[in-house]
N, C-alpha and C. Protein backbone atom coordinates (compact mmCIF):
# COMPACT_ATOMS: atom_id res chain seq x y z
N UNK A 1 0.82 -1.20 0.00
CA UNK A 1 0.00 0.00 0.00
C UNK A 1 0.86 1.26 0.00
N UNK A 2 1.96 0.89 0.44
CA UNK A 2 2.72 2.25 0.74
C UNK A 2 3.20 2.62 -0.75
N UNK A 3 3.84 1.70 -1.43
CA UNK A 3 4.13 2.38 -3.21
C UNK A 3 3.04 2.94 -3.72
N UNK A 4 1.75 2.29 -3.84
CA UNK A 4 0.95 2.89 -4.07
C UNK A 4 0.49 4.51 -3.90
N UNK A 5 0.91 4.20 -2.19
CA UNK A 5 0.57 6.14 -1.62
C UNK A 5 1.44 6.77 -2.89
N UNK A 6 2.95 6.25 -2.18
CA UNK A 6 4.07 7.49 -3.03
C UNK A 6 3.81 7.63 -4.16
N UNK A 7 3.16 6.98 -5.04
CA UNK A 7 2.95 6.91 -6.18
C UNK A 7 2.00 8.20 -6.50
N UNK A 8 0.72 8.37 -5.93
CA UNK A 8 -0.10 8.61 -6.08
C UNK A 8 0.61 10.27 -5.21
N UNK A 9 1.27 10.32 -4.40
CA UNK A 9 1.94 11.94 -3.72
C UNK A 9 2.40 12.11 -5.31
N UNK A 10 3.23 11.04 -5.85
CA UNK A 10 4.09 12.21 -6.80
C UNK A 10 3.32 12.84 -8.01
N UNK A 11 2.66 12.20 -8.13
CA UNK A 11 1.28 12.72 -9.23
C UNK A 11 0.71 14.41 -8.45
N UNK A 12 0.94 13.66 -7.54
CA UNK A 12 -0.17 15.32 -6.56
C UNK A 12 1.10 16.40 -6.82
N UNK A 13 2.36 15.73 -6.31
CA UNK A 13 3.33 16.76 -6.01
C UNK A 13 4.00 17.72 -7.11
N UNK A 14 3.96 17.11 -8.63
CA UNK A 14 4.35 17.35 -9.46
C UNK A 14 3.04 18.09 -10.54
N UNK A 15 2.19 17.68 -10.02
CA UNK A 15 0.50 18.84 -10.78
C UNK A 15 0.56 18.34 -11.97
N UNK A 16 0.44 17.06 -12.01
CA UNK A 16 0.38 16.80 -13.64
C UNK A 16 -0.75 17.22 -14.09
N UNK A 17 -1.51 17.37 -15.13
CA UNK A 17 -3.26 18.09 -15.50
C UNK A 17 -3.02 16.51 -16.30
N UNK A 18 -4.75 16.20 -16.35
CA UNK A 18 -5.76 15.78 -17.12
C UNK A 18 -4.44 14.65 -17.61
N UNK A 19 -4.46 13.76 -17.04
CA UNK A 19 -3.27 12.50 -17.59
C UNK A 19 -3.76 11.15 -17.11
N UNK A 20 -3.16 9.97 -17.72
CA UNK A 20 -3.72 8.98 -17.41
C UNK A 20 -2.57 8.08 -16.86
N UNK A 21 -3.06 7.70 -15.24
CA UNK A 21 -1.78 7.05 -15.17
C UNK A 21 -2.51 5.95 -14.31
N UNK A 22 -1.26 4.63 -14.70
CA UNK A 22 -1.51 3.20 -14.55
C UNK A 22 -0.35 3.35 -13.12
N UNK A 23 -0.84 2.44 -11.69
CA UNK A 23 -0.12 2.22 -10.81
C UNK A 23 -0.43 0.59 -10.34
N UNK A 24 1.23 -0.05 -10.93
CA UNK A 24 1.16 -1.30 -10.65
C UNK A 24 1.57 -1.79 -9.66
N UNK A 25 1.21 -2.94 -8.51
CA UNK A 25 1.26 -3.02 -7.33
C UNK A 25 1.28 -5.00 -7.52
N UNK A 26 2.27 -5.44 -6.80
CA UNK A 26 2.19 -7.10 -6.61
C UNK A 26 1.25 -7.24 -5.63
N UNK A 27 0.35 -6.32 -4.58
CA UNK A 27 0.10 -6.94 -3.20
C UNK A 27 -1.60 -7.18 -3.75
N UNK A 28 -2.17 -7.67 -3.95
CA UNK A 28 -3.64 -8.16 -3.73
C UNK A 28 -4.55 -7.28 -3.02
N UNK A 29 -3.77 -7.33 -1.95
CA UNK A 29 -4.49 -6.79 -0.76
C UNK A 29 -4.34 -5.32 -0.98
N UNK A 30 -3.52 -4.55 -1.23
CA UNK A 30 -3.88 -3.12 -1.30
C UNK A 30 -4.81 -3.00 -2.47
N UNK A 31 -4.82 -3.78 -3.68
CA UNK A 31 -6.33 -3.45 -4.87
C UNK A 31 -7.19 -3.45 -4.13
N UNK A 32 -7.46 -4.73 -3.45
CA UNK A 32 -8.83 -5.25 -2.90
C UNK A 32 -9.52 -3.91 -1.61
N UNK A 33 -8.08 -3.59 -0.90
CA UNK A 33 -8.62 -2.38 -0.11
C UNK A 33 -8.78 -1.01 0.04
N UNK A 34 -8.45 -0.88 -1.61
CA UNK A 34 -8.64 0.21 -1.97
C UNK A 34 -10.28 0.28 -2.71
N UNK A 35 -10.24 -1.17 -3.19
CA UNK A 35 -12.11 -1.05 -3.51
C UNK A 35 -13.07 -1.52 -2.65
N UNK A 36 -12.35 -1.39 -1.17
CA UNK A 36 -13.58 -1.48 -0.09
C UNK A 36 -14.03 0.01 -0.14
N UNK A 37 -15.52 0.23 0.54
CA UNK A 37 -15.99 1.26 1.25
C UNK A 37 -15.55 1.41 2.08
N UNK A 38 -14.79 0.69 3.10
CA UNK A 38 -14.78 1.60 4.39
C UNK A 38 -13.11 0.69 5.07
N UNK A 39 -12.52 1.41 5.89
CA UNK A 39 -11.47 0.67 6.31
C UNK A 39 -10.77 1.17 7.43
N UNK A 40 -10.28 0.49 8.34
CA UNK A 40 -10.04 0.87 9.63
C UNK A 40 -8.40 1.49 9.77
N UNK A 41 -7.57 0.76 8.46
CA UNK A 41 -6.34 0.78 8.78
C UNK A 41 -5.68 2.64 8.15
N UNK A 42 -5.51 3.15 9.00
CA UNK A 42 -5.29 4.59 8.39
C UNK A 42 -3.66 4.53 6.96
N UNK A 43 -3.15 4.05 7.03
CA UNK A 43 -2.54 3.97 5.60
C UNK A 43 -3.45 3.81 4.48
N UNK A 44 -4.09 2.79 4.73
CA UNK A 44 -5.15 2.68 3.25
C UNK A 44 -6.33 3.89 3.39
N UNK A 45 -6.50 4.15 4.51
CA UNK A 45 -7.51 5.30 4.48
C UNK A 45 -7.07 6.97 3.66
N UNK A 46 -5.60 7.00 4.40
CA UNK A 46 -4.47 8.36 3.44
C UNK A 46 -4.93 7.77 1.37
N UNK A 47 -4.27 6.49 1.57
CA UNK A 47 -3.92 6.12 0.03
C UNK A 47 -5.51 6.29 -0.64
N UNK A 48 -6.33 5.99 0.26
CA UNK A 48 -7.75 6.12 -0.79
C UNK A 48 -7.99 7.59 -0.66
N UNK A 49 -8.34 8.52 0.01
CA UNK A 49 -8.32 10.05 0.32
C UNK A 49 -7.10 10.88 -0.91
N UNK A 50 -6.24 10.23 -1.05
CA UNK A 50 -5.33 10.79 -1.81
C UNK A 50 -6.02 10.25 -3.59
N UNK A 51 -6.15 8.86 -3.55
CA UNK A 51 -6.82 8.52 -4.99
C UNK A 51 -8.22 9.22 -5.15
N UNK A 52 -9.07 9.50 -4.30
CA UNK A 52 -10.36 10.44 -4.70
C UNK A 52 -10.01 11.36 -5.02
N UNK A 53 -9.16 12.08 -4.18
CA UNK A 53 -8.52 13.89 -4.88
C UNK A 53 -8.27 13.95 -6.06
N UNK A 54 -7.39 12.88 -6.40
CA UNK A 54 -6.45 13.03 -7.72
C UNK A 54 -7.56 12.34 -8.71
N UNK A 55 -8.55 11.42 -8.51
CA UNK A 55 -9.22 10.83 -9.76
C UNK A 55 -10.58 12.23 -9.80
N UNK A 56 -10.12 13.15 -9.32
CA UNK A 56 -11.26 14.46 -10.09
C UNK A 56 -10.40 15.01 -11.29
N UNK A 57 -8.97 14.80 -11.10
CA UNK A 57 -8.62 15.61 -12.41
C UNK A 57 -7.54 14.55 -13.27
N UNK A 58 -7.86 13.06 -12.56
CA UNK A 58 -6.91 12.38 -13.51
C UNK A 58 -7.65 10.92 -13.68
N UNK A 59 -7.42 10.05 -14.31
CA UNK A 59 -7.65 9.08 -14.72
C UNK A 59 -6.81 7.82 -14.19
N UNK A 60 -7.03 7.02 -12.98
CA UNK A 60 -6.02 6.87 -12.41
C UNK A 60 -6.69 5.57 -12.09
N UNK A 61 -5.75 3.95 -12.46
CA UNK A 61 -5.99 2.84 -12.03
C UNK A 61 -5.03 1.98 -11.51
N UNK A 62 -5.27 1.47 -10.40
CA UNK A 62 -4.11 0.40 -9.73
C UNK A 62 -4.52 -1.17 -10.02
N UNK A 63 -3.14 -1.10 -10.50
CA UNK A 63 -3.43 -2.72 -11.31
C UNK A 63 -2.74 -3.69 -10.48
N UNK A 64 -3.29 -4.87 -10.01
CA UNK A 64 -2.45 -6.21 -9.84
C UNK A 64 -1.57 -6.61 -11.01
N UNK A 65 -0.19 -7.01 -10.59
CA UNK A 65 0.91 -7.74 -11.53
C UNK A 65 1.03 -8.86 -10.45
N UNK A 66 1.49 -10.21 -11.36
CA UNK A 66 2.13 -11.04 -10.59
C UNK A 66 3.69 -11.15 -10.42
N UNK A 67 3.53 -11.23 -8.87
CA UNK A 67 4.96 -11.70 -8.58
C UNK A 67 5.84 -12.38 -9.40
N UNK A 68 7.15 -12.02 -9.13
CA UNK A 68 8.80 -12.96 -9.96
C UNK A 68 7.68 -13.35 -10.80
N UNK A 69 7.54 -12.72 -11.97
CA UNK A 69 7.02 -13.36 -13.59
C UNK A 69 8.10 -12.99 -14.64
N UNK A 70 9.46 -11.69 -14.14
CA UNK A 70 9.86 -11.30 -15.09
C UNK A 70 9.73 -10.44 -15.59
N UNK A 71 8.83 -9.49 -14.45
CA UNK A 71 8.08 -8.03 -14.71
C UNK A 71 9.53 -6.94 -14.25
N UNK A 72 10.12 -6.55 -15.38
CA UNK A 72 11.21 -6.10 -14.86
C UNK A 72 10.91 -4.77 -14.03
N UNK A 73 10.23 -4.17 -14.07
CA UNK A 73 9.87 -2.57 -13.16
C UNK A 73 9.44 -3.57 -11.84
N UNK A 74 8.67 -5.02 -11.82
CA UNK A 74 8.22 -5.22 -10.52
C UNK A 74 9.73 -5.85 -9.19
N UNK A 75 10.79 -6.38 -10.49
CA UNK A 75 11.54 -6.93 -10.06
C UNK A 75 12.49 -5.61 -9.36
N UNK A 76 12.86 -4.57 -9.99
CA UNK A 76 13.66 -3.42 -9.49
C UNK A 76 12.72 -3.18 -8.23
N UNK A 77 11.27 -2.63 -8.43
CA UNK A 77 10.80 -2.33 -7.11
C UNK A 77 11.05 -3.85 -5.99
N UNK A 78 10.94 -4.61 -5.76
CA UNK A 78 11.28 -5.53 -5.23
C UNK A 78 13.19 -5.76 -4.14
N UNK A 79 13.83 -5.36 -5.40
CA UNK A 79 14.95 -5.73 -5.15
C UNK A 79 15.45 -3.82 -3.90
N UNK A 80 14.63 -2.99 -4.35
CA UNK A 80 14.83 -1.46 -4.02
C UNK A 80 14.23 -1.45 -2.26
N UNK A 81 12.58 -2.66 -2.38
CA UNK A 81 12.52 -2.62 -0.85
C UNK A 81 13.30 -3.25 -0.22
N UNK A 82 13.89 -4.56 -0.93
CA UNK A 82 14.63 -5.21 0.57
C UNK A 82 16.16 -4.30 0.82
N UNK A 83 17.01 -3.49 -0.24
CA UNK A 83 17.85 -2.94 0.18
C UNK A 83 17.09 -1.69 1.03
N UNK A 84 16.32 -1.36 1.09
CA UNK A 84 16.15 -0.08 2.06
C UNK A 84 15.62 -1.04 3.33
N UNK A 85 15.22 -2.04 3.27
CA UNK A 85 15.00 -3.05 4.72
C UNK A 85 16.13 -3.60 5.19
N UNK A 86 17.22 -3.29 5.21
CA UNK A 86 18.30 -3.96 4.95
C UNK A 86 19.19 -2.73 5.97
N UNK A 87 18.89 -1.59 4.97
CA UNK A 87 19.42 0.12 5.70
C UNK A 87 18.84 -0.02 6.60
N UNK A 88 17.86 -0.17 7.27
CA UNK A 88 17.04 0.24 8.39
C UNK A 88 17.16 -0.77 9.25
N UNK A 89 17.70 -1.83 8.73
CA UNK A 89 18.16 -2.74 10.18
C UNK A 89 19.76 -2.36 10.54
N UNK A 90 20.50 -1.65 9.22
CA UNK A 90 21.80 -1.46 9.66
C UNK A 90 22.14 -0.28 10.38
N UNK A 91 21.09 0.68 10.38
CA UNK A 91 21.25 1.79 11.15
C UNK A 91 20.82 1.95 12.54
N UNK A 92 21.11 1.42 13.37
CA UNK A 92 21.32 0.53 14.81
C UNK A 92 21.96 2.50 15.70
N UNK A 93 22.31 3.50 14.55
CA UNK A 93 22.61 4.23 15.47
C UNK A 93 21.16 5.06 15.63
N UNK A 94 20.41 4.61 14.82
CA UNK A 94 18.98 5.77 14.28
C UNK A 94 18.43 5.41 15.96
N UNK A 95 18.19 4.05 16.46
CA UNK A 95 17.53 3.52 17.44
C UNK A 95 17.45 4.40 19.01
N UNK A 96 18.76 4.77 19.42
CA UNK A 96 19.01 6.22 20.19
C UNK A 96 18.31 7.31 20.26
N UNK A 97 18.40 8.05 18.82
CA UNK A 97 18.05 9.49 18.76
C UNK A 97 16.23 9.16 18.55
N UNK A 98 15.79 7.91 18.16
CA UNK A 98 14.44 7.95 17.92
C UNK A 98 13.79 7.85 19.70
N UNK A 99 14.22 7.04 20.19
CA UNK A 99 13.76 7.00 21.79
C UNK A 99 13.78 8.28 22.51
N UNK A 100 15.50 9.26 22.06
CA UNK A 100 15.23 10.43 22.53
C UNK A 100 13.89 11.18 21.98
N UNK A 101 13.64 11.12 20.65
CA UNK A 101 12.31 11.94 20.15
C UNK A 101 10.82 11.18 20.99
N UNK A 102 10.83 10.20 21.02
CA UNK A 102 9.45 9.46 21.39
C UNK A 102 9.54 9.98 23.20
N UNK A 103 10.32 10.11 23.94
CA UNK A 103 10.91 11.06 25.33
C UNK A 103 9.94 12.23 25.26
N UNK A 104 10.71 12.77 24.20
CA UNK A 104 10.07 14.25 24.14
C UNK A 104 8.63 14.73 23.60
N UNK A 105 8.48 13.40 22.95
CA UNK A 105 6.96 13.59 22.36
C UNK A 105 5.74 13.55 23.61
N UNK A 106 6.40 12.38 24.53
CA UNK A 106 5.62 11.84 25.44
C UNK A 106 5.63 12.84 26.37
N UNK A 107 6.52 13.81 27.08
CA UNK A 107 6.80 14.54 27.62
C UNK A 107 5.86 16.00 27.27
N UNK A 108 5.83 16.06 25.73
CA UNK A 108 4.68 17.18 25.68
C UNK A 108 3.66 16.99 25.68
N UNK A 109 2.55 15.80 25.10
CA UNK A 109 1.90 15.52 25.78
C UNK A 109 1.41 15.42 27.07
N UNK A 110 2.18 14.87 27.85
CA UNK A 110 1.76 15.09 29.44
C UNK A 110 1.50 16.12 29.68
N UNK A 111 2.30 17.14 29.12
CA UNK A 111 2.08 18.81 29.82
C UNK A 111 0.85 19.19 29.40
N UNK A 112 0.59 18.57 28.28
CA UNK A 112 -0.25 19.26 27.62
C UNK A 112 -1.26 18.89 28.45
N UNK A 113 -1.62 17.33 28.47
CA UNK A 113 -3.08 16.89 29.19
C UNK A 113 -3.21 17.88 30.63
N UNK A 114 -1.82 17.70 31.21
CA UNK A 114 -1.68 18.34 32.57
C UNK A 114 -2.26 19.65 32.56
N UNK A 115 -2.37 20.42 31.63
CA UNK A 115 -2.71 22.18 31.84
C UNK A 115 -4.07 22.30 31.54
N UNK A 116 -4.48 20.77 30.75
CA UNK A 116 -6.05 21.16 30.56
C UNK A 116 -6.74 20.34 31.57
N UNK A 117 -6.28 19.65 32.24
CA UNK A 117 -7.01 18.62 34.18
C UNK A 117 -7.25 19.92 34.62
């Protein structure tokens, strides 16, 4: 679901007018939950909110491909997530400075609830 989003930001971000664009996706499950009515999980809720905006001035369909068939754009996207899953387990120093932020997040919150008790 998440290629899908970015997919669908860079269309927004870049203002293409009146264009027709195809967004291909291996997962099943993000087609299928993008043609529910209703859905609890807020990623697919952003990715559908973002496809209503953009299908007023564009023409815009997400297609199922199958997996390892030889789909060379599916195979690069493929090979592009596991090296960035790969970065994010090797950056072991990120783990620190994120606890310091989630500290400080939690910390304003409290104040916050605290001034309105």
């Amino acid at each position: 679901m998440l290629g899908v989003k970015e997919a669908l930001s860079w269309i927004k971000k870049y203002k293409l007018q009146n264009k027709v664009f195809k967004i291909w996706t291996d997962s099943r499950g993000a087609v299928a939950s993008l043609e529910k009515c209703a859905t609890r999980d807020y990623l697919t809720w952003e990715t559908k909110s973002l496809l209503s905006e953009l299908k007023e001035y564009h023409e815009i369909k997400v297609i199922w491909t199958k997996r390892h068939n030889s789909n060379t754009g599916n195979e690069v996207a493929d090979m592009l997530a596991k090296e960035g899953a790969r970065m994010a387990r090797d950056m072991s120093y990120a783990t620190p400075f994120m606890k310091t932020c989630q500290g400080q997040v939690k910390n304003g919150i409290r104040k916050t609830i605290q001034g309105k008790c």
